[in-house]
PDB file of N, CA and C in Angstrom:
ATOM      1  N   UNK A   1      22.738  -1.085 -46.754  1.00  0.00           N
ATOM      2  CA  UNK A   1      21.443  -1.136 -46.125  1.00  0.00           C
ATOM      3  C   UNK A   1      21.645  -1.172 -44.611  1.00  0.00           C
ATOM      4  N   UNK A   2      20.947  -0.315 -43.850  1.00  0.00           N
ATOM      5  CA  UNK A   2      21.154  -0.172 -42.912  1.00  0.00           C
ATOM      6  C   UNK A   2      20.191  -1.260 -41.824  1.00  0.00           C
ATOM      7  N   UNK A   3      20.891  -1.684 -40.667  1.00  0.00           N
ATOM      8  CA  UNK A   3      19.878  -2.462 -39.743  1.00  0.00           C
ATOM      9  C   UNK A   3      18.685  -1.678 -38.947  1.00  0.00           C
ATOM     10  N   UNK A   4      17.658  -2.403 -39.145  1.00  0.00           N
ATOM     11  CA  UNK A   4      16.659  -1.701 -38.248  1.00  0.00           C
ATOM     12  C   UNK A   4      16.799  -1.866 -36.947  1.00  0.00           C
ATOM     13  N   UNK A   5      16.713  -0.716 -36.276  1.00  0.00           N
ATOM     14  CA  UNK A   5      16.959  -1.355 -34.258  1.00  0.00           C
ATOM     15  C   UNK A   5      15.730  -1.039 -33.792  1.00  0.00           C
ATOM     16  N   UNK A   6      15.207  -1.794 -33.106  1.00  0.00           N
ATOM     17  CA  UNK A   6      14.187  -1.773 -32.393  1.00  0.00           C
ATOM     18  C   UNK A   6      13.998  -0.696 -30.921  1.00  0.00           C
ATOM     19  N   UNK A   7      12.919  -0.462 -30.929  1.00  0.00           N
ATOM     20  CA  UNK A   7      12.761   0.331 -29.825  1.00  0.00           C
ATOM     21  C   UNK A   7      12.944  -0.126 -28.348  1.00  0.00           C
ATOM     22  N   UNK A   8      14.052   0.578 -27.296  1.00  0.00           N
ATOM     23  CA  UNK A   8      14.101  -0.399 -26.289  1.00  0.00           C
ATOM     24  C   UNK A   8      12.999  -0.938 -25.420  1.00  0.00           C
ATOM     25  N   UNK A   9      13.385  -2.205 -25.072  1.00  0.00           N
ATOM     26  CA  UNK A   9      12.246  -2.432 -24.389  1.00  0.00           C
ATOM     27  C   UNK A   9      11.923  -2.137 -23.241  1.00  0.00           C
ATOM     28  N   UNK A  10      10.819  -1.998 -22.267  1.00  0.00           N
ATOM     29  CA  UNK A  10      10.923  -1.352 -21.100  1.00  0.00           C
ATOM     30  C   UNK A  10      10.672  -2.847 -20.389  1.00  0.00           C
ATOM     31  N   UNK A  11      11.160  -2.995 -19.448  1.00  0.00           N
ATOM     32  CA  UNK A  11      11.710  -4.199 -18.526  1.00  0.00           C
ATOM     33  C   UNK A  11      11.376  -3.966 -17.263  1.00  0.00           C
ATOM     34  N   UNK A  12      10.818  -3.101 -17.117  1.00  0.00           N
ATOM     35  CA  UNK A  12       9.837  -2.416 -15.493  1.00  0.00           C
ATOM     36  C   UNK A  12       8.873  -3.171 -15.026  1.00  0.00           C
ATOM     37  N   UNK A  13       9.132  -3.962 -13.811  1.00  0.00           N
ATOM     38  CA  UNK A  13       8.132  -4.893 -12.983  1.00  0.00           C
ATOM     39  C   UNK A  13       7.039  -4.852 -13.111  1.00  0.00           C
ATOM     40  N   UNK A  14       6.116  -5.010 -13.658  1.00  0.00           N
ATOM     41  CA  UNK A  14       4.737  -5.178 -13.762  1.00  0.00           C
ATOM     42  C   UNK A  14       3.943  -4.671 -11.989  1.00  0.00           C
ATOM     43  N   UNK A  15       3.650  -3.785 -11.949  1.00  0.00           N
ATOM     44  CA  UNK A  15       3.028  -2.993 -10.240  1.00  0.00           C
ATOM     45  C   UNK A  15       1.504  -3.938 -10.631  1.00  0.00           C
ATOM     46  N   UNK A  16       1.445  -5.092  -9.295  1.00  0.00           N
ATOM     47  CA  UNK A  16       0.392  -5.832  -8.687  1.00  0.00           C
ATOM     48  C   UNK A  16       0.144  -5.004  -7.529  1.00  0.00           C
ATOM     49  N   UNK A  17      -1.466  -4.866  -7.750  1.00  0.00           N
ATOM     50  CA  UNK A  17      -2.337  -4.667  -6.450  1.00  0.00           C
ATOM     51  C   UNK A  17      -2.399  -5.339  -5.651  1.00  0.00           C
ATOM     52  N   UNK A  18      -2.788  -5.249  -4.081  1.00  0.00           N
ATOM     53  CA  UNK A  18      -2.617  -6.106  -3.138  1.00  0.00           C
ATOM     54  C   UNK A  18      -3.418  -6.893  -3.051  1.00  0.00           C
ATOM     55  N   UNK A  19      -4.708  -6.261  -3.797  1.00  0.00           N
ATOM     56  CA  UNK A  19      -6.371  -7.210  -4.046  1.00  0.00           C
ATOM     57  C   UNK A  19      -6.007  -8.281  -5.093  1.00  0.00           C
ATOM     58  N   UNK A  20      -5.668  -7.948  -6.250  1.00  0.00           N
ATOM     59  CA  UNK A  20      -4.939  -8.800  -7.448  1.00  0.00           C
ATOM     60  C   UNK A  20      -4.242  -9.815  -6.958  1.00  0.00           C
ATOM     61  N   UNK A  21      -3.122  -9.630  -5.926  1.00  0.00           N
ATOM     62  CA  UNK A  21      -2.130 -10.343  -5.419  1.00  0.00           C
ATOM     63  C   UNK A  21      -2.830 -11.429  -4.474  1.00  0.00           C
ATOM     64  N   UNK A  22      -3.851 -10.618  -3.761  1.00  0.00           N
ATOM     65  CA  UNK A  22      -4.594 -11.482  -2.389  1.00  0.00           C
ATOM     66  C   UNK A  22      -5.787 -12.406  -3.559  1.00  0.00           C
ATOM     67  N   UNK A  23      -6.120 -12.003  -4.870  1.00  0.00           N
ATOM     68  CA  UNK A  23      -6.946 -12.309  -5.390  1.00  0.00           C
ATOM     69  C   UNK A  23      -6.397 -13.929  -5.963  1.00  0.00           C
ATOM     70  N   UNK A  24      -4.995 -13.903  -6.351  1.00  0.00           N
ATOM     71  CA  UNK A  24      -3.990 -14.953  -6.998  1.00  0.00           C
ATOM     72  C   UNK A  24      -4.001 -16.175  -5.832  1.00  0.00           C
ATOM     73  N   UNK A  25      -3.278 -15.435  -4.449  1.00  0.00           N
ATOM     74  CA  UNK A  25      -3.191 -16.067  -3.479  1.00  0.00           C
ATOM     75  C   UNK A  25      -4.261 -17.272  -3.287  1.00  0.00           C
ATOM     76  N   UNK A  26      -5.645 -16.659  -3.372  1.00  0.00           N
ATOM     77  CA  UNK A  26      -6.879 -17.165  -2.742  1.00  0.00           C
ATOM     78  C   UNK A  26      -7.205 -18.047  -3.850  1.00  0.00           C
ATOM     79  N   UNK A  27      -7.343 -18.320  -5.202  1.00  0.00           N
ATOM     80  CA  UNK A  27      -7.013 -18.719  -6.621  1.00  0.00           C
ATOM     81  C   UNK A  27      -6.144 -20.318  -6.166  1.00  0.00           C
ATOM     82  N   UNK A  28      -5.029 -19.663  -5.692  1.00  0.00           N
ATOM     83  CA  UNK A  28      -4.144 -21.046  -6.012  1.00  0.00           C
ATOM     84  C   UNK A  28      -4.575 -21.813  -4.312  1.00  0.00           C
ATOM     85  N   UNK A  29      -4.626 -21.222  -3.305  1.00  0.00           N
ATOM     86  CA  UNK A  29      -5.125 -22.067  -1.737  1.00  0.00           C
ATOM     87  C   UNK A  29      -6.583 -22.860  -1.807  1.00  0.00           C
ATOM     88  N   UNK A  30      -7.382 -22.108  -2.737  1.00  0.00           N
ATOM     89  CA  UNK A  30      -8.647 -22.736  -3.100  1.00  0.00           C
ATOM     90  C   UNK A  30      -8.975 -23.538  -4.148  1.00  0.00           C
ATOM     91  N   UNK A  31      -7.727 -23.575  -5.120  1.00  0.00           N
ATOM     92  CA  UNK A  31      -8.076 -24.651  -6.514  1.00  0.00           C
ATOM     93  C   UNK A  31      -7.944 -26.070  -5.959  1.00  0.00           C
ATOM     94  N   UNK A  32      -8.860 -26.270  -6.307  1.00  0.00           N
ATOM     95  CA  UNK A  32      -9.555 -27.863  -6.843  1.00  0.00           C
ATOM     96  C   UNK A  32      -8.074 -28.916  -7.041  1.00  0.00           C
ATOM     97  N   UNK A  33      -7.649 -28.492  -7.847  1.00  0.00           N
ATOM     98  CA  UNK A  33      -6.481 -29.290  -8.346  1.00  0.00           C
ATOM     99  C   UNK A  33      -5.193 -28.895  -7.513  1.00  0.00           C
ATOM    100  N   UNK A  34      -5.149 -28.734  -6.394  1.00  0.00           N
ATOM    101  CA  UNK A  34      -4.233 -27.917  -5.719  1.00  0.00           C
ATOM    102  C   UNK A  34      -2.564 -29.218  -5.595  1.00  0.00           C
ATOM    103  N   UNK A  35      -3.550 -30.652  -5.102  1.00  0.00           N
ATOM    104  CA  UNK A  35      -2.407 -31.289  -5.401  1.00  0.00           C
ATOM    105  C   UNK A  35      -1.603 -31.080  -6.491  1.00  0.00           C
ATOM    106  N   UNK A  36      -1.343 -31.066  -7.624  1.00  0.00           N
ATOM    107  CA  UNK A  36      -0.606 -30.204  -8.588  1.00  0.00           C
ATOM    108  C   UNK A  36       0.372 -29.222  -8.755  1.00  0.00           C
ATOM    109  N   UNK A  37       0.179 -28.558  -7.542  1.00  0.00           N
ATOM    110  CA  UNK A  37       1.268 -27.634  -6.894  1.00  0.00           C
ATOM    111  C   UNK A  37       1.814 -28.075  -5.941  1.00  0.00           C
ATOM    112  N   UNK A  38       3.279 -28.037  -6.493  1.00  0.00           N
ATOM    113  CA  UNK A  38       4.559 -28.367  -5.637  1.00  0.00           C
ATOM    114  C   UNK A  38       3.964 -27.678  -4.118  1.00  0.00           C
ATOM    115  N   UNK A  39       4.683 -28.764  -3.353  1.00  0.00           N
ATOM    116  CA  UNK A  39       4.725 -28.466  -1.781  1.00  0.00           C
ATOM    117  C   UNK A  39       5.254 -26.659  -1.827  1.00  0.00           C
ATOM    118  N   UNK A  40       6.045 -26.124  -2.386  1.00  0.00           N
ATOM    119  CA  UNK A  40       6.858 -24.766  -2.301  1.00  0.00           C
ATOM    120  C   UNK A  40       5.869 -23.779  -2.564  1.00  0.00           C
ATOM    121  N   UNK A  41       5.089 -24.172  -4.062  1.00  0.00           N
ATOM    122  CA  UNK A  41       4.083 -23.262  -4.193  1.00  0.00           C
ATOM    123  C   UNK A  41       2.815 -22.737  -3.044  1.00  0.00           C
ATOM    124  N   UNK A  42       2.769 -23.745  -2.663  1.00  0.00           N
ATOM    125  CA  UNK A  42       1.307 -24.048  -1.912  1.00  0.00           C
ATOM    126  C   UNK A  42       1.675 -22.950  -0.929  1.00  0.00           C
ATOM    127  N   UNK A  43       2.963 -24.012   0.106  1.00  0.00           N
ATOM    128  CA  UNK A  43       3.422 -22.531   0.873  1.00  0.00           C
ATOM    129  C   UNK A  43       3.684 -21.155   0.588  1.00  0.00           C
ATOM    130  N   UNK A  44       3.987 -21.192  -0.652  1.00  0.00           N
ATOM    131  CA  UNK A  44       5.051 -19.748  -0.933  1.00  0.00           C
ATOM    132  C   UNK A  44       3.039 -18.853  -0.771  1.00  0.00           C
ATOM    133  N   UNK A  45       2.256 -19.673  -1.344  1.00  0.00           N
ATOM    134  CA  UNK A  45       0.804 -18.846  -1.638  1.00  0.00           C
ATOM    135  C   UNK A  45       0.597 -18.656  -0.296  1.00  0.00           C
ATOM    136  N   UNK A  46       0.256 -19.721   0.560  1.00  0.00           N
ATOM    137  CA  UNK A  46      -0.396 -19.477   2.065  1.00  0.00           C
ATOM    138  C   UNK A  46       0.931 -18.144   2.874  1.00  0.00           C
ATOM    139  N   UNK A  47       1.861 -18.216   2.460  1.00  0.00           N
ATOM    140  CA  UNK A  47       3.105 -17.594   3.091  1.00  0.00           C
ATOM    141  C   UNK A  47       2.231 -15.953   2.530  1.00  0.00           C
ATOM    142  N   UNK A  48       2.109 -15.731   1.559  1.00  0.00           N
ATOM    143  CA  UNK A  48       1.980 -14.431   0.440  1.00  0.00           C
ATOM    144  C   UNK A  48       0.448 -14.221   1.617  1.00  0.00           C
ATOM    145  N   UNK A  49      -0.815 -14.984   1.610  1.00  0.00           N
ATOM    146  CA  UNK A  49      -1.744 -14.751   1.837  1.00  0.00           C
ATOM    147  C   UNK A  49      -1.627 -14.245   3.503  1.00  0.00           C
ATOM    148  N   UNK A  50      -0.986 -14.999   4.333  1.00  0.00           N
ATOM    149  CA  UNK A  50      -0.990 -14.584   5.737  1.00  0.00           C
ATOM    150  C   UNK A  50      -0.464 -13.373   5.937  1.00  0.00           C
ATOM    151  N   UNK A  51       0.667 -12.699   5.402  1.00  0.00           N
ATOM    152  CA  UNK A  51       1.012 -11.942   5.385  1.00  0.00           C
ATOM    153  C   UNK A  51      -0.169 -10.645   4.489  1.00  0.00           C
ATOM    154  N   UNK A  52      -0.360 -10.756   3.831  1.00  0.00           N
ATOM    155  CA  UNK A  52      -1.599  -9.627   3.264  1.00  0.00           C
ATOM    156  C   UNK A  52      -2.719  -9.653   4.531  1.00  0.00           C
ATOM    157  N   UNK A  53      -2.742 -10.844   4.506  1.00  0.00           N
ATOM    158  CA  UNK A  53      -4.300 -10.901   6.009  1.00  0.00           C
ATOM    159  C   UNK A  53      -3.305 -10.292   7.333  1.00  0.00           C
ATOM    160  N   UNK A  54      -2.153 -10.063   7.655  1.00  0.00           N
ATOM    161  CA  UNK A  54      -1.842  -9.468   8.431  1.00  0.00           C
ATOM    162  C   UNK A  54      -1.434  -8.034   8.516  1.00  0.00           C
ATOM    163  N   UNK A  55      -1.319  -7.454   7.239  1.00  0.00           N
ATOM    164  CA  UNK A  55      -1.074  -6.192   7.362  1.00  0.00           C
ATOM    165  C   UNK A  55      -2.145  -5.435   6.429  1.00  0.00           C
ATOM    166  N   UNK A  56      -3.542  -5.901   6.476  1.00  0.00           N
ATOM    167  CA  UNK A  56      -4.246  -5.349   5.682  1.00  0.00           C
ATOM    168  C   UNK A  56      -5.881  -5.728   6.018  1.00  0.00           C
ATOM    169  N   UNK A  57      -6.750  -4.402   5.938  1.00  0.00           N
ATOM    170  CA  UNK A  57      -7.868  -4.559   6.222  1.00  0.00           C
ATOM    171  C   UNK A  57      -8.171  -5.271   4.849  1.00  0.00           C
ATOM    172  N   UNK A  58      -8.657  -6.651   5.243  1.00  0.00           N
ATOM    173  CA  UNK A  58      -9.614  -7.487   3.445  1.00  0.00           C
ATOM    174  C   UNK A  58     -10.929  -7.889   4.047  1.00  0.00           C
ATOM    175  N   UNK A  59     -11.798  -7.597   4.167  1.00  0.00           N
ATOM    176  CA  UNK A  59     -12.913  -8.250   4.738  1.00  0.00           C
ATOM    177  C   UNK A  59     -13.660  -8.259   3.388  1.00  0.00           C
ATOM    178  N   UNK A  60     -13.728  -6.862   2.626  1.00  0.00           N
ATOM    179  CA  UNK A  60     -14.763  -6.779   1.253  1.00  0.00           C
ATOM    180  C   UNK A  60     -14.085  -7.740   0.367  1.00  0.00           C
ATOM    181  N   UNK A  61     -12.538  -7.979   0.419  1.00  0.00           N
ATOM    182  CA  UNK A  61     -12.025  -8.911  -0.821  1.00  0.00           C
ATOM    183  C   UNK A  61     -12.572 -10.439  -0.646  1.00  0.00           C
ATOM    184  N   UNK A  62     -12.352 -10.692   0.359  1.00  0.00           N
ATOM    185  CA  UNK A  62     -12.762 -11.778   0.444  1.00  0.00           C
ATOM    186  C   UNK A  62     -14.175 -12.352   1.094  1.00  0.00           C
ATOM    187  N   UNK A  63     -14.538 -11.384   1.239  1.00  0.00           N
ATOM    188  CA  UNK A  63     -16.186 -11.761   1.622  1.00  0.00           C
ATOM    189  C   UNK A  63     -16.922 -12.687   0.251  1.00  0.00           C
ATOM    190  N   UNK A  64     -17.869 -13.423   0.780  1.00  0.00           N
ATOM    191  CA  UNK A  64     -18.203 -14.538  -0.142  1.00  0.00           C
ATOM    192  C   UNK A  64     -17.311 -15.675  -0.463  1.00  0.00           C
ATOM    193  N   UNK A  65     -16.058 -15.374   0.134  1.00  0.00           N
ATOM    194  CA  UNK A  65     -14.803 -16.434  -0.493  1.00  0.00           C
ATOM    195  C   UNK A  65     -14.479 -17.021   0.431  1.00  0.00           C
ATOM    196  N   UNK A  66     -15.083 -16.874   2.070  1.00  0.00           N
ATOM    197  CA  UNK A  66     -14.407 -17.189   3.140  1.00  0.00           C
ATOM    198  C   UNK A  66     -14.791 -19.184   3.114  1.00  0.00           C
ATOM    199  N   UNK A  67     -15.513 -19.148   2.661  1.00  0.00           N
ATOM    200  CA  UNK A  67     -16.127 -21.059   3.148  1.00  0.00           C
ATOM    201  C   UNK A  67     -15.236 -21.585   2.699  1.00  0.00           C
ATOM    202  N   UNK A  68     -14.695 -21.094   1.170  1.00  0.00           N
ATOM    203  CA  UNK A  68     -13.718 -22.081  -0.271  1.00  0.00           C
ATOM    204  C   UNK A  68     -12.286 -21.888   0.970  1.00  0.00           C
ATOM    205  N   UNK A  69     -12.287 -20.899   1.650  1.00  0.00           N
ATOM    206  CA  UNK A  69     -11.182 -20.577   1.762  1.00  0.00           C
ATOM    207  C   UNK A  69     -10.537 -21.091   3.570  1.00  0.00           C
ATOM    208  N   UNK A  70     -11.652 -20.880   4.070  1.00  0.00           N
ATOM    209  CA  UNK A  70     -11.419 -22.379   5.261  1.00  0.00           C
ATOM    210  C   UNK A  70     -11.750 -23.709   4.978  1.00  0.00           C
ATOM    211  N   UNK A  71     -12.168 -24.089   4.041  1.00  0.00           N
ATOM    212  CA  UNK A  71     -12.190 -25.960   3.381  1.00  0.00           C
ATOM    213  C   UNK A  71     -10.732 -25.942   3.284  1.00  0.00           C
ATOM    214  N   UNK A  72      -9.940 -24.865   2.216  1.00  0.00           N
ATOM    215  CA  UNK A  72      -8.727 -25.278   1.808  1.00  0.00           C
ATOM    216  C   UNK A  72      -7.754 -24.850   2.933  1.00  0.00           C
ATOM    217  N   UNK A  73      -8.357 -24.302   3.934  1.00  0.00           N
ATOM    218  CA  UNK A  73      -7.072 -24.570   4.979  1.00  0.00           C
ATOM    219  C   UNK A  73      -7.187 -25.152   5.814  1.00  0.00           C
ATOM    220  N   UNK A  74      -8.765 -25.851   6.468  1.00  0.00           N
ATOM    221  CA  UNK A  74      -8.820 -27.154   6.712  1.00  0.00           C
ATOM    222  C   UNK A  74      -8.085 -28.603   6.487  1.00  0.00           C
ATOM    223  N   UNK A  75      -7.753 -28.806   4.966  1.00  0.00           N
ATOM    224  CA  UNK A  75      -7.020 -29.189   4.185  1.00  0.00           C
ATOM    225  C   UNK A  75      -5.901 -29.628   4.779  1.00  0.00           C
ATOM    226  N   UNK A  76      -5.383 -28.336   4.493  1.00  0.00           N
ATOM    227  CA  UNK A  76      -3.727 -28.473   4.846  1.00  0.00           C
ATOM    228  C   UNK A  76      -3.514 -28.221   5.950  1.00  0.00           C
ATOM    229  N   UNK A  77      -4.458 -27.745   6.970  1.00  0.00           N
ATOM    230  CA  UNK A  77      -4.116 -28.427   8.536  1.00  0.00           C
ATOM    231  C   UNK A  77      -4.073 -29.710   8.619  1.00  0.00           C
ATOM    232  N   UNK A  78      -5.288 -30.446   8.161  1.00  0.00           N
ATOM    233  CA  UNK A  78      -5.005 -31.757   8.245  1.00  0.00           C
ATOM    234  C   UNK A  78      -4.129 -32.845   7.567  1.00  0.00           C
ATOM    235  N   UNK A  79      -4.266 -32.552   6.189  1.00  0.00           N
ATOM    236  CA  UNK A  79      -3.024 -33.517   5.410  1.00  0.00           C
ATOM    237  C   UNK A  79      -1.785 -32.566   4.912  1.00  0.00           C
ATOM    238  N   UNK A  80      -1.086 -31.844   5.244  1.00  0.00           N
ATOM    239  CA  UNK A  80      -0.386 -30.868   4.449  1.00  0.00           C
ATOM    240  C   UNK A  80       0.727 -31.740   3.768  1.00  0.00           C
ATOM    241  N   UNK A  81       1.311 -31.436   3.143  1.00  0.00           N
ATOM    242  CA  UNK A  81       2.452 -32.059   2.766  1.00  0.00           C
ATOM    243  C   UNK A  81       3.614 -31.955   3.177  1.00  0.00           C
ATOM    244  N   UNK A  82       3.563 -31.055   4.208  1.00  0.00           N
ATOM    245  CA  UNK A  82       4.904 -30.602   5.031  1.00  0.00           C
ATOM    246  C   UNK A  82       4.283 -30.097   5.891  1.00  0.00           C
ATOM    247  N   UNK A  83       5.447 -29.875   7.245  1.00  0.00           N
ATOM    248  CA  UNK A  83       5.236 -29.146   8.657  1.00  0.00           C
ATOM    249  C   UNK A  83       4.641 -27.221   8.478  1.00  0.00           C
ATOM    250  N   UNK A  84       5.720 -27.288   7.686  1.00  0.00           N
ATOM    251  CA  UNK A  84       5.305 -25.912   7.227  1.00  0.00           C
ATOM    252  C   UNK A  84       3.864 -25.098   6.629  1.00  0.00           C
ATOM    253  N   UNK A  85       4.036 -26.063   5.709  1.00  0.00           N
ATOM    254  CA  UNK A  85       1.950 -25.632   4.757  1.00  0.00           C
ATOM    255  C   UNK A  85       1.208 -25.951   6.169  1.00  0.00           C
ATOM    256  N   UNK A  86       1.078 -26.576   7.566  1.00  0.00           N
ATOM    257  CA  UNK A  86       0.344 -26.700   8.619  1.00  0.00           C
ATOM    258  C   UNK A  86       0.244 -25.936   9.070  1.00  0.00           C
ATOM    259  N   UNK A  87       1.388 -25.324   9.352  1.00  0.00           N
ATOM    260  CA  UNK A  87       1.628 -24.362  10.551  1.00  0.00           C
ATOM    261  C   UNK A  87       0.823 -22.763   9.490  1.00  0.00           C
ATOM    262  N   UNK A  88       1.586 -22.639   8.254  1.00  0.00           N
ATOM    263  CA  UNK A  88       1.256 -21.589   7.397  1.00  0.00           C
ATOM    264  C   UNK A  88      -0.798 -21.256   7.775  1.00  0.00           C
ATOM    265  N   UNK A  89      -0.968 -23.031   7.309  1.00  0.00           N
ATOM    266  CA  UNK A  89      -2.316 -22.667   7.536  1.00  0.00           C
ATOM    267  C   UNK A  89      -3.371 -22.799   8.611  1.00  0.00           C
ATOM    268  N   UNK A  90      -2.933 -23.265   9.742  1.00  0.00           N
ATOM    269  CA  UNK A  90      -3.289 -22.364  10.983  1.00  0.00           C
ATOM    270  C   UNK A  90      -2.913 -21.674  11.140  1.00  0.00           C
ATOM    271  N   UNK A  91      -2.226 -20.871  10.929  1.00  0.00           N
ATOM    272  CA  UNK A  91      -2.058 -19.104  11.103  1.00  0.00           C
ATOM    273  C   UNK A  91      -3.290 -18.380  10.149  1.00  0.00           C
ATOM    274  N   UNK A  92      -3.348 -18.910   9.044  1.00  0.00           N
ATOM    275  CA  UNK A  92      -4.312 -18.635   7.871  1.00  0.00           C
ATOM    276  C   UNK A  92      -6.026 -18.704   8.315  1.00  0.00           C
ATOM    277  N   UNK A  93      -6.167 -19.825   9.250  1.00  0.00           N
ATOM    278  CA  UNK A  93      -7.188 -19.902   9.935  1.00  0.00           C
ATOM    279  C   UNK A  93      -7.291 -18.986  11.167  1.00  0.00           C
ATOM    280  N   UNK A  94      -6.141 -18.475  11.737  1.00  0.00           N
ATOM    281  CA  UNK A  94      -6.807 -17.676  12.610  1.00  0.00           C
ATOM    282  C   UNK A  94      -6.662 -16.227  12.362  1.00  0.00           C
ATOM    283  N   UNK A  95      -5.784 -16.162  11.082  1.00  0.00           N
ATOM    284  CA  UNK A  95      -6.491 -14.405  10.080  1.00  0.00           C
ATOM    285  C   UNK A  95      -7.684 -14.539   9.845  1.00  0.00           C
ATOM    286  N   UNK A  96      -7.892 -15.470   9.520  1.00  0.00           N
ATOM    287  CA  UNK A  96      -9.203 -15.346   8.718  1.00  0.00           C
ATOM    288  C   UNK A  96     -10.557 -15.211   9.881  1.00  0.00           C
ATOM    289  N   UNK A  97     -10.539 -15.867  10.791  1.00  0.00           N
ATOM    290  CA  UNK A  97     -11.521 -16.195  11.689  1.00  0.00           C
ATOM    291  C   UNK A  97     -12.162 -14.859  12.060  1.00  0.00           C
ATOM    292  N   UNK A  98     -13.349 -14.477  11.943  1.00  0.00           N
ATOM    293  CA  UNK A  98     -13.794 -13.379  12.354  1.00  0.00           C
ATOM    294  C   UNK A  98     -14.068 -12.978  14.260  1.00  0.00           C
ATOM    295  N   UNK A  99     -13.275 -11.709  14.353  1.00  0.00           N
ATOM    296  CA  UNK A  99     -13.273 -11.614  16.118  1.00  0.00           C
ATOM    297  C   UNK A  99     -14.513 -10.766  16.448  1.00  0.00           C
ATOM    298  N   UNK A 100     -14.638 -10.450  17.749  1.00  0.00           N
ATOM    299  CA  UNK A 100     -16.113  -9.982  18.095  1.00  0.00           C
ATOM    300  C   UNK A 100     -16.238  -8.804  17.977  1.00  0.00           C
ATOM    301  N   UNK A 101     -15.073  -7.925  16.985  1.00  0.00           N
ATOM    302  CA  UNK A 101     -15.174  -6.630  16.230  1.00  0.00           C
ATOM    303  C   UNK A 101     -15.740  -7.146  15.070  1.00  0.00           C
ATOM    304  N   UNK A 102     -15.871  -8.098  14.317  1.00  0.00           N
ATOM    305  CA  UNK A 102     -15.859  -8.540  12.972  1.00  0.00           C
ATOM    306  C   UNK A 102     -14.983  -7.601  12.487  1.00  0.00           C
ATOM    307  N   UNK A 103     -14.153  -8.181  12.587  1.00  0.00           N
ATOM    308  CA  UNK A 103     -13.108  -7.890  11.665  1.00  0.00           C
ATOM    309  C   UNK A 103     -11.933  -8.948  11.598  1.00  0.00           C
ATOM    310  N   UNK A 104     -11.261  -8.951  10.167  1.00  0.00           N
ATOM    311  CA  UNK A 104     -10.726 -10.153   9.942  1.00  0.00           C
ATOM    312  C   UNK A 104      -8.941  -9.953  10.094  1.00  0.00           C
ATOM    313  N   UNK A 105      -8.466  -9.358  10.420  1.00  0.00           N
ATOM    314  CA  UNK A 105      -6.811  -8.804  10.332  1.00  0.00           C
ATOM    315  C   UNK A 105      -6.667  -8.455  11.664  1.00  0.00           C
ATOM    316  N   UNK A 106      -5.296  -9.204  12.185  1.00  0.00           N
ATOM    317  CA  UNK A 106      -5.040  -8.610  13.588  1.00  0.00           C
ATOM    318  C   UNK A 106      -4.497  -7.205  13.807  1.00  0.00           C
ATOM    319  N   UNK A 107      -3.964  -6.815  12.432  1.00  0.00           N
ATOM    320  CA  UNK A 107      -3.519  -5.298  12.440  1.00  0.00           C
ATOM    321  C   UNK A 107      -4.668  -4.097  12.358  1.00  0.00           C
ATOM    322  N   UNK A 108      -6.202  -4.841  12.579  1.00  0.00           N
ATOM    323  CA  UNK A 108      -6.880  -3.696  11.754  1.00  0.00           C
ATOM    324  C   UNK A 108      -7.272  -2.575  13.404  1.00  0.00           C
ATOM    325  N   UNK A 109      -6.628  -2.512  14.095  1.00  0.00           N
ATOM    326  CA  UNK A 109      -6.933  -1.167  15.182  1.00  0.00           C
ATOM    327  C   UNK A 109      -7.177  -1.576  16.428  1.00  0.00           C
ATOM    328  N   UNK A 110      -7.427  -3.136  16.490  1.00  0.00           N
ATOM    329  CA  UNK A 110      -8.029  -3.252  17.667  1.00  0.00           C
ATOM    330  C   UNK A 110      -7.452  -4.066  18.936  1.00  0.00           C
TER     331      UNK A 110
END
């Protein structure tokens, strides 16, 4: 009797959108329960998010999301758990801050 072999498996990175990705980001900087996430996470998210807000026009992604999303970096300007999640999120506060182009990304042309 012969063994059955299975079909190989395909092991190919799963391709995330940058909206999906910025969508996760904004998910874990804005949950409720955020204490819960290790000091690493928090950063590694605000780290992921500044960087998308810097090389990317998001104004439609995150429109409606902006209040949840300066409370939680209010937050961690003020109590962060490290030097780092501070600094991460004043930078995060001043992607986000709308300039007198309205527009929210320092890369977006202007």
């Amino acid at each position: 009797m012969e063994a059955e072999l299975s079909p190989p498996v395909d092991e190919a990175p799963s391709i995330v959108s940058w909206q999906d990705d910025l969508a996760e980001r904004i998910g874990r900087i804005t949950d409720k329960d955020r204490k819960k996430l290790a000091v690493y996470g928090l950063e590694e998210a605000l780290m992921q998010y500044n960087r998308i807000l810097s090389s990317t026009y998001v104004a439609e992604e995150i429109e409606g999301k902006t209040a949840a999303i300066i409370e939680a970096l209010i937050k961690s300007i003020k109590a962060g758990k490290s030097d780092k999640e501070t600094i991460l999120a004043a930078q995060g506060m001043m992607l986000i801050t709308p300039r007198k182009d309205k527009s929210f990304c320092a890369s977006s042309g202007s």
